[in-house]
PDBML (XML) file of the C-alpha atoms, coordinates in Angstrom:
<?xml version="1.0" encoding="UTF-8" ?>
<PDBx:datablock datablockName="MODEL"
   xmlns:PDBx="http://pdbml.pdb.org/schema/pdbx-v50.xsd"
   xmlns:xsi="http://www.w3.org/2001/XMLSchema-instance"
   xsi:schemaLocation="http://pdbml.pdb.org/schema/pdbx-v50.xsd pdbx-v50.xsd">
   <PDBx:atom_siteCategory>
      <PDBx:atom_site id="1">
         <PDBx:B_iso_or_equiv>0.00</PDBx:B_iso_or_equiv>
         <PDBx:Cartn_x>60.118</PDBx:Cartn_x>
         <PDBx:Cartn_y>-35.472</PDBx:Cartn_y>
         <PDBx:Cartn_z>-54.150</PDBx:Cartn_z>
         <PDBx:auth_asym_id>A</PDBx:auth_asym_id>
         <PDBx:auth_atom_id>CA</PDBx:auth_atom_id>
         <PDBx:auth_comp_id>UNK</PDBx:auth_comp_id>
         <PDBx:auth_seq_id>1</PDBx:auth_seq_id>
         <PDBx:group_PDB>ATOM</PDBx:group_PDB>
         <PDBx:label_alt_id xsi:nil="true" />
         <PDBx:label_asym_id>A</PDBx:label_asym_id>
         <PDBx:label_atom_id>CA</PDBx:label_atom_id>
         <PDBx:label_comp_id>UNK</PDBx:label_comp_id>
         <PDBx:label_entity_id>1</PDBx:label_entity_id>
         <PDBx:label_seq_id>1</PDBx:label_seq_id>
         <PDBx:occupancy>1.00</PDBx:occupancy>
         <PDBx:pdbx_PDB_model_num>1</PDBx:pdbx_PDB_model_num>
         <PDBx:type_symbol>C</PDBx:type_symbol>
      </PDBx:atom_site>
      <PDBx:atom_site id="2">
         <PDBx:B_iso_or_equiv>0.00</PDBx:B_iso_or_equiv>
         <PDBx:Cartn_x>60.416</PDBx:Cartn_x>
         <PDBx:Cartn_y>-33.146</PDBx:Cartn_y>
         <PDBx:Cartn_z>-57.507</PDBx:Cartn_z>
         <PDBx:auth_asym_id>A</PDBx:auth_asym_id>
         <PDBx:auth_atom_id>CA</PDBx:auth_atom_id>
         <PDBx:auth_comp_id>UNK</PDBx:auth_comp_id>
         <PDBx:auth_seq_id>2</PDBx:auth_seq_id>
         <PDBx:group_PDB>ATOM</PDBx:group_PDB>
         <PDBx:label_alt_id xsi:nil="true" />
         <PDBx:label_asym_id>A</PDBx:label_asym_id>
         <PDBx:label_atom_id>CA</PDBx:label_atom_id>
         <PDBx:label_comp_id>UNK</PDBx:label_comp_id>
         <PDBx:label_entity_id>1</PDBx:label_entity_id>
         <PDBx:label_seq_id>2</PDBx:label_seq_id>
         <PDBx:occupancy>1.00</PDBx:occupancy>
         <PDBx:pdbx_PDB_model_num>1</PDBx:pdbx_PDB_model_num>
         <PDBx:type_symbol>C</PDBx:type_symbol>
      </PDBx:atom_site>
      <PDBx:atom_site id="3">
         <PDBx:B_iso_or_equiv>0.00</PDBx:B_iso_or_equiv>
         <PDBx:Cartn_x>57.261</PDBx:Cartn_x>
         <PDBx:Cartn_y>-31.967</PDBx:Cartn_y>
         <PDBx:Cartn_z>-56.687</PDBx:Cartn_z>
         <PDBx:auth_asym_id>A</PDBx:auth_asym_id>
         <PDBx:auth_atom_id>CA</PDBx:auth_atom_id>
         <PDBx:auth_comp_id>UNK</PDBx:auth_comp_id>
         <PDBx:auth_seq_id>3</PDBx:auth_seq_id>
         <PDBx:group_PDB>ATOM</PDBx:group_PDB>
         <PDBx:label_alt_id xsi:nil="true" />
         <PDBx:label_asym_id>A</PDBx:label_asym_id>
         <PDBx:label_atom_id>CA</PDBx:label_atom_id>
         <PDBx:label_comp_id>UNK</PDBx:label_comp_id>
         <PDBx:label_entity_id>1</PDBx:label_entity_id>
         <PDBx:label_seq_id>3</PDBx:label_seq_id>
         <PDBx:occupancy>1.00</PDBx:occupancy>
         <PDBx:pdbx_PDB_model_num>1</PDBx:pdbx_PDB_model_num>
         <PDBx:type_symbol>C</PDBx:type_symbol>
      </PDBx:atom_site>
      <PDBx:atom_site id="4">
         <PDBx:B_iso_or_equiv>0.00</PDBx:B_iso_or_equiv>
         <PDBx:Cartn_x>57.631</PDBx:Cartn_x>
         <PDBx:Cartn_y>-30.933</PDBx:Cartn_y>
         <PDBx:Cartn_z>-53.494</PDBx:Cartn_z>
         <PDBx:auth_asym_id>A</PDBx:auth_asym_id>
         <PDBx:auth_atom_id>CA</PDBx:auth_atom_id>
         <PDBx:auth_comp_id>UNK</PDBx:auth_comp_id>
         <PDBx:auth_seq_id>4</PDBx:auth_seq_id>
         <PDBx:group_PDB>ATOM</PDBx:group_PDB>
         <PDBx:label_alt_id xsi:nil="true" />
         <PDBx:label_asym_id>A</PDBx:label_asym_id>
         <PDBx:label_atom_id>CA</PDBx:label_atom_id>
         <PDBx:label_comp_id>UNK</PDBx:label_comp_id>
         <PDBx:label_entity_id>1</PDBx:label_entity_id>
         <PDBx:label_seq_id>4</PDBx:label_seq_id>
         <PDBx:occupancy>1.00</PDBx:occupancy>
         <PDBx:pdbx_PDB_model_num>1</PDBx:pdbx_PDB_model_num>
         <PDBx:type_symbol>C</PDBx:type_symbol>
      </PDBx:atom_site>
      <PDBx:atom_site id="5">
         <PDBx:B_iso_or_equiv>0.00</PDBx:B_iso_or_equiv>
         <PDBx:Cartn_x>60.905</PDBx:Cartn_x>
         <PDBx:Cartn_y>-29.299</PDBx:Cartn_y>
         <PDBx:Cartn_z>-54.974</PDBx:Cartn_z>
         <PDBx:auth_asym_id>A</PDBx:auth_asym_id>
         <PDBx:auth_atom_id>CA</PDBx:auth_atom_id>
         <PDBx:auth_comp_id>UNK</PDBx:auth_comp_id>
         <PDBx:auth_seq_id>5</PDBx:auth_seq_id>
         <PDBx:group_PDB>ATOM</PDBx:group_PDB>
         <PDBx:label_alt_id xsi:nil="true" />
         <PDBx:label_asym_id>A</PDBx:label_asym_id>
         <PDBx:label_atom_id>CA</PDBx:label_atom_id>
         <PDBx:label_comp_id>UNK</PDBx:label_comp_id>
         <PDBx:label_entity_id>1</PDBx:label_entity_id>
         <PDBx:label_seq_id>5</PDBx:label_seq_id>
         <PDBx:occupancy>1.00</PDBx:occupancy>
         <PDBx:pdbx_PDB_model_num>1</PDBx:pdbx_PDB_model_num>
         <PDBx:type_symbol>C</PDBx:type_symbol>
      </PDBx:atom_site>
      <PDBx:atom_site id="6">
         <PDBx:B_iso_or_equiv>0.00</PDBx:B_iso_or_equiv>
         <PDBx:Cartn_x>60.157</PDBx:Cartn_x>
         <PDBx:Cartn_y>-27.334</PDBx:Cartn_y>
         <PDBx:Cartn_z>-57.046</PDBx:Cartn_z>
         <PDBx:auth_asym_id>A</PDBx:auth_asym_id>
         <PDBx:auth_atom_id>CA</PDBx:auth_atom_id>
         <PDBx:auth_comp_id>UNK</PDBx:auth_comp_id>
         <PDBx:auth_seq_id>6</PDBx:auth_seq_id>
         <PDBx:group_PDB>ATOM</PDBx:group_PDB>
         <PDBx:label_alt_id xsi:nil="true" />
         <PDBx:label_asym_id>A</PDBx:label_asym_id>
         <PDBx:label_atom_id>CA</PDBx:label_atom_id>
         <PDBx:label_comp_id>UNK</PDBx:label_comp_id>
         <PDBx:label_entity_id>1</PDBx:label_entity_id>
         <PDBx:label_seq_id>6</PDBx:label_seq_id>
         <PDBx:occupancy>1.00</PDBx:occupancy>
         <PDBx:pdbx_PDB_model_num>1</PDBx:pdbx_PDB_model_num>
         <PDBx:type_symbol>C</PDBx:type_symbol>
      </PDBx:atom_site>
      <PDBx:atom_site id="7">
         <PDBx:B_iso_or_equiv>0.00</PDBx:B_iso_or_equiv>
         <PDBx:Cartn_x>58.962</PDBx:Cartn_x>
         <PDBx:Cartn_y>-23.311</PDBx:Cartn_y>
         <PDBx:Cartn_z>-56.682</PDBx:Cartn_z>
         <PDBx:auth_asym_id>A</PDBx:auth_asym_id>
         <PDBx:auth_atom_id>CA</PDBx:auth_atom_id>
         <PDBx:auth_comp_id>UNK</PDBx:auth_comp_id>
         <PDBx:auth_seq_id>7</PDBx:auth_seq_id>
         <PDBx:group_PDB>ATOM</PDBx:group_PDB>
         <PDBx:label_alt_id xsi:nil="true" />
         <PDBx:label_asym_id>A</PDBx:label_asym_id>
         <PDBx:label_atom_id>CA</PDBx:label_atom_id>
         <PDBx:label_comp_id>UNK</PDBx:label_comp_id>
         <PDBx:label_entity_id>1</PDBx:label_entity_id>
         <PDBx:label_seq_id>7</PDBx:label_seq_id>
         <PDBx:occupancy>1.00</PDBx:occupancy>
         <PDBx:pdbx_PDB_model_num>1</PDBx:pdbx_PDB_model_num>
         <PDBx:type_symbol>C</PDBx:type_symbol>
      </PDBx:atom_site>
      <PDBx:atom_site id="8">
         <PDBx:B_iso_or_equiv>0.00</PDBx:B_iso_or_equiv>
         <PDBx:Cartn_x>55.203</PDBx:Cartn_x>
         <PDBx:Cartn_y>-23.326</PDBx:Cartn_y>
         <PDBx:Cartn_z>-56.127</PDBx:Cartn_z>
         <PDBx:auth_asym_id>A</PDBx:auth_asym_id>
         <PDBx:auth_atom_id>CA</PDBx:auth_atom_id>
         <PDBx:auth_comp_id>UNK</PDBx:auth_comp_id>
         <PDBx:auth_seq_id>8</PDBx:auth_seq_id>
         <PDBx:group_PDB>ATOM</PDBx:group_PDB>
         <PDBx:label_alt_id xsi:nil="true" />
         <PDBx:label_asym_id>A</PDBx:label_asym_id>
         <PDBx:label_atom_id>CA</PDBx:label_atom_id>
         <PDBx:label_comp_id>UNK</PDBx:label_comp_id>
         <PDBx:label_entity_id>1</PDBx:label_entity_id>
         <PDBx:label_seq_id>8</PDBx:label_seq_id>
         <PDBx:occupancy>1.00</PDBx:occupancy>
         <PDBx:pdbx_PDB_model_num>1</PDBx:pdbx_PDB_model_num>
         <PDBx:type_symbol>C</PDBx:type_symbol>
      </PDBx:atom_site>
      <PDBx:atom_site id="9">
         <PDBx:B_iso_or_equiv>0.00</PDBx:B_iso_or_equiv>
         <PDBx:Cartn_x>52.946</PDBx:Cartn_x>
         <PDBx:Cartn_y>-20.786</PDBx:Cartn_y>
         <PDBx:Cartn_z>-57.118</PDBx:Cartn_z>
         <PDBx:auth_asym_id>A</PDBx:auth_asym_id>
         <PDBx:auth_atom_id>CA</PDBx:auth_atom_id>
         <PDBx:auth_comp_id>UNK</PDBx:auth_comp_id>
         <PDBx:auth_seq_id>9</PDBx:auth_seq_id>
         <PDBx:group_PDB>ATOM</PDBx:group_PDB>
         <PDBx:label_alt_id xsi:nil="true" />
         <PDBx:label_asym_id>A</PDBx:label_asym_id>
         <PDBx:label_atom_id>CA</PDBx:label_atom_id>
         <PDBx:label_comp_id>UNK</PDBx:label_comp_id>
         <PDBx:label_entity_id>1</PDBx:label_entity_id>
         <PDBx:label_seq_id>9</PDBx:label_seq_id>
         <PDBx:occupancy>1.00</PDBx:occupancy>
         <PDBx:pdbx_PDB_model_num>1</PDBx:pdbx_PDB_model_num>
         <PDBx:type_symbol>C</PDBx:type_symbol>
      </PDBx:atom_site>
      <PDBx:atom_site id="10">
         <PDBx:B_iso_or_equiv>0.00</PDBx:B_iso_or_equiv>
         <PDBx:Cartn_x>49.334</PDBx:Cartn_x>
         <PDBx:Cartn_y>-21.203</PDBx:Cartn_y>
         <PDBx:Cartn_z>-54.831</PDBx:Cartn_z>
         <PDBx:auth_asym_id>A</PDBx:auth_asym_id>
         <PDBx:auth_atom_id>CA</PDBx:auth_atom_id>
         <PDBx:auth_comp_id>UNK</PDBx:auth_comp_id>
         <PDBx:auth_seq_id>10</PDBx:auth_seq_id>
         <PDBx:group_PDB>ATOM</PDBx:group_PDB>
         <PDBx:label_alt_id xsi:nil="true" />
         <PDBx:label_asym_id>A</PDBx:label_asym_id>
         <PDBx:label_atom_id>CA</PDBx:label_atom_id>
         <PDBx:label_comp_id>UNK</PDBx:label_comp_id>
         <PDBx:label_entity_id>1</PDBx:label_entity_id>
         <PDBx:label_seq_id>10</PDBx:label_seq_id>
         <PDBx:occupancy>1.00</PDBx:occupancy>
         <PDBx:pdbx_PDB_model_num>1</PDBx:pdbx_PDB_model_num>
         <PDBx:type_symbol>C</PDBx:type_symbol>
      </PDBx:atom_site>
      <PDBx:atom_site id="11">
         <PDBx:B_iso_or_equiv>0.00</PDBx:B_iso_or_equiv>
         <PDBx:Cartn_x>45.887</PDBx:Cartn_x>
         <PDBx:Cartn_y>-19.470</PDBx:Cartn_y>
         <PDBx:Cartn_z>-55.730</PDBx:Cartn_z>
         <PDBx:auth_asym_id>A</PDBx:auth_asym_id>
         <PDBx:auth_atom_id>CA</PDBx:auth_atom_id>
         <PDBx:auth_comp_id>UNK</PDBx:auth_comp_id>
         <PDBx:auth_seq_id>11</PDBx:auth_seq_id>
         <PDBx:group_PDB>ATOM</PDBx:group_PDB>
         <PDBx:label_alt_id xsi:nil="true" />
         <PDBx:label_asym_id>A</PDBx:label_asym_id>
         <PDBx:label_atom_id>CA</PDBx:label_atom_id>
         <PDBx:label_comp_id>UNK</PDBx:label_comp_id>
         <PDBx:label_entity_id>1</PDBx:label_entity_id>
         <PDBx:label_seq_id>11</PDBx:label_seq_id>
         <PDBx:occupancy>1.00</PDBx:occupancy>
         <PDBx:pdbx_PDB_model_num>1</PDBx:pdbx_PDB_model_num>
         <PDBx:type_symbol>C</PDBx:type_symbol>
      </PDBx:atom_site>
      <PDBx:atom_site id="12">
         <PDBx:B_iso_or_equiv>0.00</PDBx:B_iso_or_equiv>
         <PDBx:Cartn_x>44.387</PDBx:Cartn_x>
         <PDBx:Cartn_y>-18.193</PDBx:Cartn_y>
         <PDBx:Cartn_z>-52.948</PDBx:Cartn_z>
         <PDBx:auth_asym_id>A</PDBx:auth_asym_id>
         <PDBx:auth_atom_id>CA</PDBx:auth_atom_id>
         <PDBx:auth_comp_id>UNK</PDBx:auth_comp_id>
         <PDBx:auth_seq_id>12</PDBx:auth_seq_id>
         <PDBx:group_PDB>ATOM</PDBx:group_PDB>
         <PDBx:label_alt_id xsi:nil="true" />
         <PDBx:label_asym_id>A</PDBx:label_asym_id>
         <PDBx:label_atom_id>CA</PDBx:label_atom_id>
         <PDBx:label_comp_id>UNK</PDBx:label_comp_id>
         <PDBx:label_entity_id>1</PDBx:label_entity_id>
         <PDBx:label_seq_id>12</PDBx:label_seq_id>
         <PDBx:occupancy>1.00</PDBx:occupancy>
         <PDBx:pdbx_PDB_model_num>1</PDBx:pdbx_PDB_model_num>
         <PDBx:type_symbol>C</PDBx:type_symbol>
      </PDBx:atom_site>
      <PDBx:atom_site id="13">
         <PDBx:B_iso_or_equiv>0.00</PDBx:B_iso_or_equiv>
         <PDBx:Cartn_x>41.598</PDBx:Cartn_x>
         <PDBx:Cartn_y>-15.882</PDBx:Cartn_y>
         <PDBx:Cartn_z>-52.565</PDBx:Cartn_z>
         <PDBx:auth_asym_id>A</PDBx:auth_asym_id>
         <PDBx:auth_atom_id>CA</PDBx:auth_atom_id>
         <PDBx:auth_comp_id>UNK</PDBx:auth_comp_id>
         <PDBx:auth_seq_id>13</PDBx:auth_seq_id>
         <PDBx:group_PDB>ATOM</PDBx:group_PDB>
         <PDBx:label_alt_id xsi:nil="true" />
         <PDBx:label_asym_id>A</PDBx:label_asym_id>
         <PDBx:label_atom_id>CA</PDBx:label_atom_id>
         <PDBx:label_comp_id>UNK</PDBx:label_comp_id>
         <PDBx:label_entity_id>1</PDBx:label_entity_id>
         <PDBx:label_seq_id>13</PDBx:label_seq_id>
         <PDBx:occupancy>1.00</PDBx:occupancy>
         <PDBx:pdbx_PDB_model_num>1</PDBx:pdbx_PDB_model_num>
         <PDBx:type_symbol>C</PDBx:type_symbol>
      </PDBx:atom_site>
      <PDBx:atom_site id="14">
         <PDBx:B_iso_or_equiv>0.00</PDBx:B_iso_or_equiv>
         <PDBx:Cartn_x>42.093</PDBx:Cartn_x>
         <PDBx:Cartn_y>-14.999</PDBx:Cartn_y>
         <PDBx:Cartn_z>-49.285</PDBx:Cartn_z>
         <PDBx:auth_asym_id>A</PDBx:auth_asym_id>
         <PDBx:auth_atom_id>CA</PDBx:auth_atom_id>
         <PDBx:auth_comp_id>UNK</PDBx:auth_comp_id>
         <PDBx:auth_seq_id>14</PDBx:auth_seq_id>
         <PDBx:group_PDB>ATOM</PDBx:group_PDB>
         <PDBx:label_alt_id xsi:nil="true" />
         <PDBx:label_asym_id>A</PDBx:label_asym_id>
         <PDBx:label_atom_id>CA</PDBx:label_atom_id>
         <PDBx:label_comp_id>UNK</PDBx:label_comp_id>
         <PDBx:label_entity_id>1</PDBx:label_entity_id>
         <PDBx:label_seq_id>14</PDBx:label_seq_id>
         <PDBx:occupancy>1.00</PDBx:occupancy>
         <PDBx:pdbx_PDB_model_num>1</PDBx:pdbx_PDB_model_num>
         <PDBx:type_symbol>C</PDBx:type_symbol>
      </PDBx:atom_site>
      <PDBx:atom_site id="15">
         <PDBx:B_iso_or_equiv>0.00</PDBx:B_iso_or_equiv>
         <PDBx:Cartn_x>45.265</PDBx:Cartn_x>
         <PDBx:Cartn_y>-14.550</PDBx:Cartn_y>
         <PDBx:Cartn_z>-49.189</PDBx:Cartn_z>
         <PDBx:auth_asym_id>A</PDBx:auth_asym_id>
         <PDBx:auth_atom_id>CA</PDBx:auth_atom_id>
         <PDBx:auth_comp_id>UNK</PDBx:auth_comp_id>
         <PDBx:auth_seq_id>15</PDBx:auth_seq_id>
         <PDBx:group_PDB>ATOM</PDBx:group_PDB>
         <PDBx:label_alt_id xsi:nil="true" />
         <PDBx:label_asym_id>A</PDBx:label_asym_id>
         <PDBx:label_atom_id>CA</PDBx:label_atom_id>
         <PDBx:label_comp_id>UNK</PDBx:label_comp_id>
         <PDBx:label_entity_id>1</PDBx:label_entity_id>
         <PDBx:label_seq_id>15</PDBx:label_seq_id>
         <PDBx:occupancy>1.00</PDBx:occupancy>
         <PDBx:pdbx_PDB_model_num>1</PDBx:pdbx_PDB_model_num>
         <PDBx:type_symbol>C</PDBx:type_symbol>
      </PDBx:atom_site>
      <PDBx:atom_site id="16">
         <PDBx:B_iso_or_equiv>0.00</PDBx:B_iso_or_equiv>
         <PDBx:Cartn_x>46.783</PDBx:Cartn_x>
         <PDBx:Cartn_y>-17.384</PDBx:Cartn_y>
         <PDBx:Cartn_z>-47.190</PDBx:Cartn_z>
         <PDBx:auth_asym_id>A</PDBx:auth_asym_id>
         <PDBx:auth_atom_id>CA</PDBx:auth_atom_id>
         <PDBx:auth_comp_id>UNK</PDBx:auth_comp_id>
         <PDBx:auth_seq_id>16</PDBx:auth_seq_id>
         <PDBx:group_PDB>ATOM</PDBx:group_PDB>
         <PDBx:label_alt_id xsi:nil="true" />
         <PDBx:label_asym_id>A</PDBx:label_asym_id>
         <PDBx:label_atom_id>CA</PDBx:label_atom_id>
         <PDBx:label_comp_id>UNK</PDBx:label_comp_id>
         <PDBx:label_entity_id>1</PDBx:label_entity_id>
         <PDBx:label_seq_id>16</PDBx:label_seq_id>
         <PDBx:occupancy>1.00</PDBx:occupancy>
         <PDBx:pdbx_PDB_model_num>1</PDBx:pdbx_PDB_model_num>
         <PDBx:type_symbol>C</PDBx:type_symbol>
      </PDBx:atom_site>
      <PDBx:atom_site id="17">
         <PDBx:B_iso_or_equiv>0.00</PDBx:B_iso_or_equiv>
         <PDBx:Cartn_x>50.198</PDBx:Cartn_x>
         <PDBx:Cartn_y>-19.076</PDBx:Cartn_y>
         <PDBx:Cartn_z>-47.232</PDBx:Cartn_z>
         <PDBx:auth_asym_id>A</PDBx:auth_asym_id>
         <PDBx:auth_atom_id>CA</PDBx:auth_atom_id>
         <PDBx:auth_comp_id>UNK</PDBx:auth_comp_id>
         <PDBx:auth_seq_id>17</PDBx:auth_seq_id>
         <PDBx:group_PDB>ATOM</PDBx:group_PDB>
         <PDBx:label_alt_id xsi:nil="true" />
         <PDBx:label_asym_id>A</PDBx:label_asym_id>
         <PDBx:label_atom_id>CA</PDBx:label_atom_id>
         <PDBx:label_comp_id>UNK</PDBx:label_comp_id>
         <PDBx:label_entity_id>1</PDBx:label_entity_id>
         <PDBx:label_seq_id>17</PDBx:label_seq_id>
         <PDBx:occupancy>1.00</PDBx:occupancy>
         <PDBx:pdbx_PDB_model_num>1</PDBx:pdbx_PDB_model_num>
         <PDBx:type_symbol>C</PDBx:type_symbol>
      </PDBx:atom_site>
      <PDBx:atom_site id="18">
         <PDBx:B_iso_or_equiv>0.00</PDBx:B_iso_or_equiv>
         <PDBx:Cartn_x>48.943</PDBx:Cartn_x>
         <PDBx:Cartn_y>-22.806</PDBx:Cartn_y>
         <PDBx:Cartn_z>-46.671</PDBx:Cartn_z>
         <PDBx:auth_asym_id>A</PDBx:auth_asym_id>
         <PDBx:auth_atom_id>CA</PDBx:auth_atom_id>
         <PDBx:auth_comp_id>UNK</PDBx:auth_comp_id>
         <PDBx:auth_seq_id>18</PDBx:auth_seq_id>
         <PDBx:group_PDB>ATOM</PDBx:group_PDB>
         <PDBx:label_alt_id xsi:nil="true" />
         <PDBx:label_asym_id>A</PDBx:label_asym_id>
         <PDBx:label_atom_id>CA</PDBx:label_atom_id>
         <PDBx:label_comp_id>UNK</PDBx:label_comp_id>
         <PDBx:label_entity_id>1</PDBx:label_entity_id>
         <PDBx:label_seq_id>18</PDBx:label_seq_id>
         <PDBx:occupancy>1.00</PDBx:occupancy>
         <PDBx:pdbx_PDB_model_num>1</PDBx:pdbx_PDB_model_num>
         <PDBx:type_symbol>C</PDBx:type_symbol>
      </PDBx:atom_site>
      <PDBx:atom_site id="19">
         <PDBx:B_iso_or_equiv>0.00</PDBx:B_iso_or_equiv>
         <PDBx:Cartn_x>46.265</PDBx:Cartn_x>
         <PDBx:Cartn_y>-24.890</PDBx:Cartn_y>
         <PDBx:Cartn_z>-48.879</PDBx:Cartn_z>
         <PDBx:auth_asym_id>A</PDBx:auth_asym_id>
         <PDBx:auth_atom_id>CA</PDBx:auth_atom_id>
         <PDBx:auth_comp_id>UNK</PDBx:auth_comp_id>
         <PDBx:auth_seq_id>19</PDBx:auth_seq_id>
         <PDBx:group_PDB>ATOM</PDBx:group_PDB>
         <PDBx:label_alt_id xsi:nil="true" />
         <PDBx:label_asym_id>A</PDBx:label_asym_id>
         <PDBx:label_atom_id>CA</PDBx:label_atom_id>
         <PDBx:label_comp_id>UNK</PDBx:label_comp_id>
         <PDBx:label_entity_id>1</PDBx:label_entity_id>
         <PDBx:label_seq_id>19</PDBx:label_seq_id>
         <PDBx:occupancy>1.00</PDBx:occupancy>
         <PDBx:pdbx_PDB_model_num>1</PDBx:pdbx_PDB_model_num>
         <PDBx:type_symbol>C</PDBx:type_symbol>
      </PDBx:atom_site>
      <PDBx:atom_site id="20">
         <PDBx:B_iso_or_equiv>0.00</PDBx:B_iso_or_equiv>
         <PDBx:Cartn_x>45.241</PDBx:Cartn_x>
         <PDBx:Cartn_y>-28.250</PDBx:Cartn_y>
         <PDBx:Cartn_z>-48.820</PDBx:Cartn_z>
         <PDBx:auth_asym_id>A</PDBx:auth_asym_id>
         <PDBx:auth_atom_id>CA</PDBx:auth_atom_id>
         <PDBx:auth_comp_id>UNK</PDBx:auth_comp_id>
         <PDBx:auth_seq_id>20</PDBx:auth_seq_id>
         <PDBx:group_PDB>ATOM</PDBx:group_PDB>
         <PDBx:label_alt_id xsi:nil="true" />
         <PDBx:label_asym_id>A</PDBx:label_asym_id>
         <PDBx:label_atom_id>CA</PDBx:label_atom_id>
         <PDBx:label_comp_id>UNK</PDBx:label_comp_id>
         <PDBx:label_entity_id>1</PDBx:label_entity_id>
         <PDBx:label_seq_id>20</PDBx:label_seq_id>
         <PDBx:occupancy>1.00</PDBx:occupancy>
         <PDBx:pdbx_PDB_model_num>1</PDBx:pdbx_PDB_model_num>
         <PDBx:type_symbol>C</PDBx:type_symbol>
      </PDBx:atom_site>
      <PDBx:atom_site id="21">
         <PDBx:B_iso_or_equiv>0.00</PDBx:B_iso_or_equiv>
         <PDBx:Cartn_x>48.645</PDBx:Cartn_x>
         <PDBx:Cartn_y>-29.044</PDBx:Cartn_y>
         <PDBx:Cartn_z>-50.849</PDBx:Cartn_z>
         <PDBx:auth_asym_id>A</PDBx:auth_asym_id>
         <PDBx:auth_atom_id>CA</PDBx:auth_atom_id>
         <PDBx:auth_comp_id>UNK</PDBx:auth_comp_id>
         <PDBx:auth_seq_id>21</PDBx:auth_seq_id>
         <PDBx:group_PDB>ATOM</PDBx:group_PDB>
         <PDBx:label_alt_id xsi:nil="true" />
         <PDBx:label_asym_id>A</PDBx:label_asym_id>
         <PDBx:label_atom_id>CA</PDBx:label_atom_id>
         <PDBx:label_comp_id>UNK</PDBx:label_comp_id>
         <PDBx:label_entity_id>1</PDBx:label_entity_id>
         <PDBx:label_seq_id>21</PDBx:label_seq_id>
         <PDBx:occupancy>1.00</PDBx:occupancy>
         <PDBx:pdbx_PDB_model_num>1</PDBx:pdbx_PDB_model_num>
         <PDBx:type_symbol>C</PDBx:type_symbol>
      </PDBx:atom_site>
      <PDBx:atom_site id="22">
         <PDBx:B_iso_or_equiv>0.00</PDBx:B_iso_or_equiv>
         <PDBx:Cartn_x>50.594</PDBx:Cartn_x>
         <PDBx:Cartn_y>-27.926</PDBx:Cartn_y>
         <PDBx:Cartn_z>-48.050</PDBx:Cartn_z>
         <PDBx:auth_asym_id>A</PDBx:auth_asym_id>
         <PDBx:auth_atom_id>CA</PDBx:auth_atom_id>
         <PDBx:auth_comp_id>UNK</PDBx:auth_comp_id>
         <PDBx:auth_seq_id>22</PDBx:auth_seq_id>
         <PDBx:group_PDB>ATOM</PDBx:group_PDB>
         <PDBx:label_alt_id xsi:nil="true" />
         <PDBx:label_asym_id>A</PDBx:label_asym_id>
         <PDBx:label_atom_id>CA</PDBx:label_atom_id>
         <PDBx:label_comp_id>UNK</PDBx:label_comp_id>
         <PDBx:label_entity_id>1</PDBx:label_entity_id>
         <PDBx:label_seq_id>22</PDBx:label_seq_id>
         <PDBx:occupancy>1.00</PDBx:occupancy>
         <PDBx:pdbx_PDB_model_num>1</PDBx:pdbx_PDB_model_num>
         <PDBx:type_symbol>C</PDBx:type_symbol>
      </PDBx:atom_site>
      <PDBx:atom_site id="23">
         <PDBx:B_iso_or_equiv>0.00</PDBx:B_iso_or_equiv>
         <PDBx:Cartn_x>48.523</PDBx:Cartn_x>
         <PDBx:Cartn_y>-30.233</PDBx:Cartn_y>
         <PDBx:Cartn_z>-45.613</PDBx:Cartn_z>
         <PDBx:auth_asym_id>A</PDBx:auth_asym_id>
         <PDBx:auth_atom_id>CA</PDBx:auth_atom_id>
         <PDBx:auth_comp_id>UNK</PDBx:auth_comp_id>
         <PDBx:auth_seq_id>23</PDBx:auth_seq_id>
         <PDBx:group_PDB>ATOM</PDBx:group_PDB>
         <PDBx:label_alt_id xsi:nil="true" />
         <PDBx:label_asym_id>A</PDBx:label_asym_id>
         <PDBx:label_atom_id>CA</PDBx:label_atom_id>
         <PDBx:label_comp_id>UNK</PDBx:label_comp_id>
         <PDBx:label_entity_id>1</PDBx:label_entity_id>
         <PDBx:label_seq_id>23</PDBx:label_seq_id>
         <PDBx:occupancy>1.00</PDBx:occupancy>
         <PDBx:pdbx_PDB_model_num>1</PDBx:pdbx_PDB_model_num>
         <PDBx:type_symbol>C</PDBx:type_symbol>
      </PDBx:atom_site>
      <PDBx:atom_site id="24">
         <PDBx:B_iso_or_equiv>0.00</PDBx:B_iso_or_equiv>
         <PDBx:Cartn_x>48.687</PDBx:Cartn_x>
         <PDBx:Cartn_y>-33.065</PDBx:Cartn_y>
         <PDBx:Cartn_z>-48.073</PDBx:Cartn_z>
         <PDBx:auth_asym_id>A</PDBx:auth_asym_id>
         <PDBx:auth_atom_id>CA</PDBx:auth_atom_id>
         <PDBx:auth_comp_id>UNK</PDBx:auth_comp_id>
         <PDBx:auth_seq_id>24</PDBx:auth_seq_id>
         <PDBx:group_PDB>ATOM</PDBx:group_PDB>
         <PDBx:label_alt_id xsi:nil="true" />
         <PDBx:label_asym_id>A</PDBx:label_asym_id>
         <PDBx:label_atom_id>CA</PDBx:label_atom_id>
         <PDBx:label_comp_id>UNK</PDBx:label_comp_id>
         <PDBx:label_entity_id>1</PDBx:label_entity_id>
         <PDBx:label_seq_id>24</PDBx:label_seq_id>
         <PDBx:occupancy>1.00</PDBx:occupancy>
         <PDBx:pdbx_PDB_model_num>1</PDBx:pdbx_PDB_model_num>
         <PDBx:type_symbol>C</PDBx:type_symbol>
      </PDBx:atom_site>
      <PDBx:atom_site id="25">
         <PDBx:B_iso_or_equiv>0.00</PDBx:B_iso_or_equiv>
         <PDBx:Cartn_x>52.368</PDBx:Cartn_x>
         <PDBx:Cartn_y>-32.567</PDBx:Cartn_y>
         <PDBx:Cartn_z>-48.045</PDBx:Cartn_z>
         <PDBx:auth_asym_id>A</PDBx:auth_asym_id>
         <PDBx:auth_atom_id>CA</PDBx:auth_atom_id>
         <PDBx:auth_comp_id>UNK</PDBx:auth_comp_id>
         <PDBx:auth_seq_id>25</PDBx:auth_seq_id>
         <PDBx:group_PDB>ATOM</PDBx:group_PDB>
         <PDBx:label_alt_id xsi:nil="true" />
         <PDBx:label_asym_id>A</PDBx:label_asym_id>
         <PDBx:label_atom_id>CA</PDBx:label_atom_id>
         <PDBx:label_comp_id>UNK</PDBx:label_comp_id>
         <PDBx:label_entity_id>1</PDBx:label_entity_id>
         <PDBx:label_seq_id>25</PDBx:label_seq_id>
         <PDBx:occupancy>1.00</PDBx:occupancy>
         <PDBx:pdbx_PDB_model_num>1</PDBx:pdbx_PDB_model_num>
         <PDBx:type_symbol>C</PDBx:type_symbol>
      </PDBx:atom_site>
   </PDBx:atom_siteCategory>
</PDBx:datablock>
């Protein structure tokens, strides 16, 4: 739950909003 929380900053070369966090999640 704190994880999902907190302010997220995501690497992503091609410039997408969703990684395989975000489908974990």
């Amino acid at each position: 739950r704190t994880f999902a929380d907190l302010p997220h900053l995501l690497v992503s070369p091609e410039n997408e909003s969703y990684g395989f966090v975000d489908a974990a999640l």
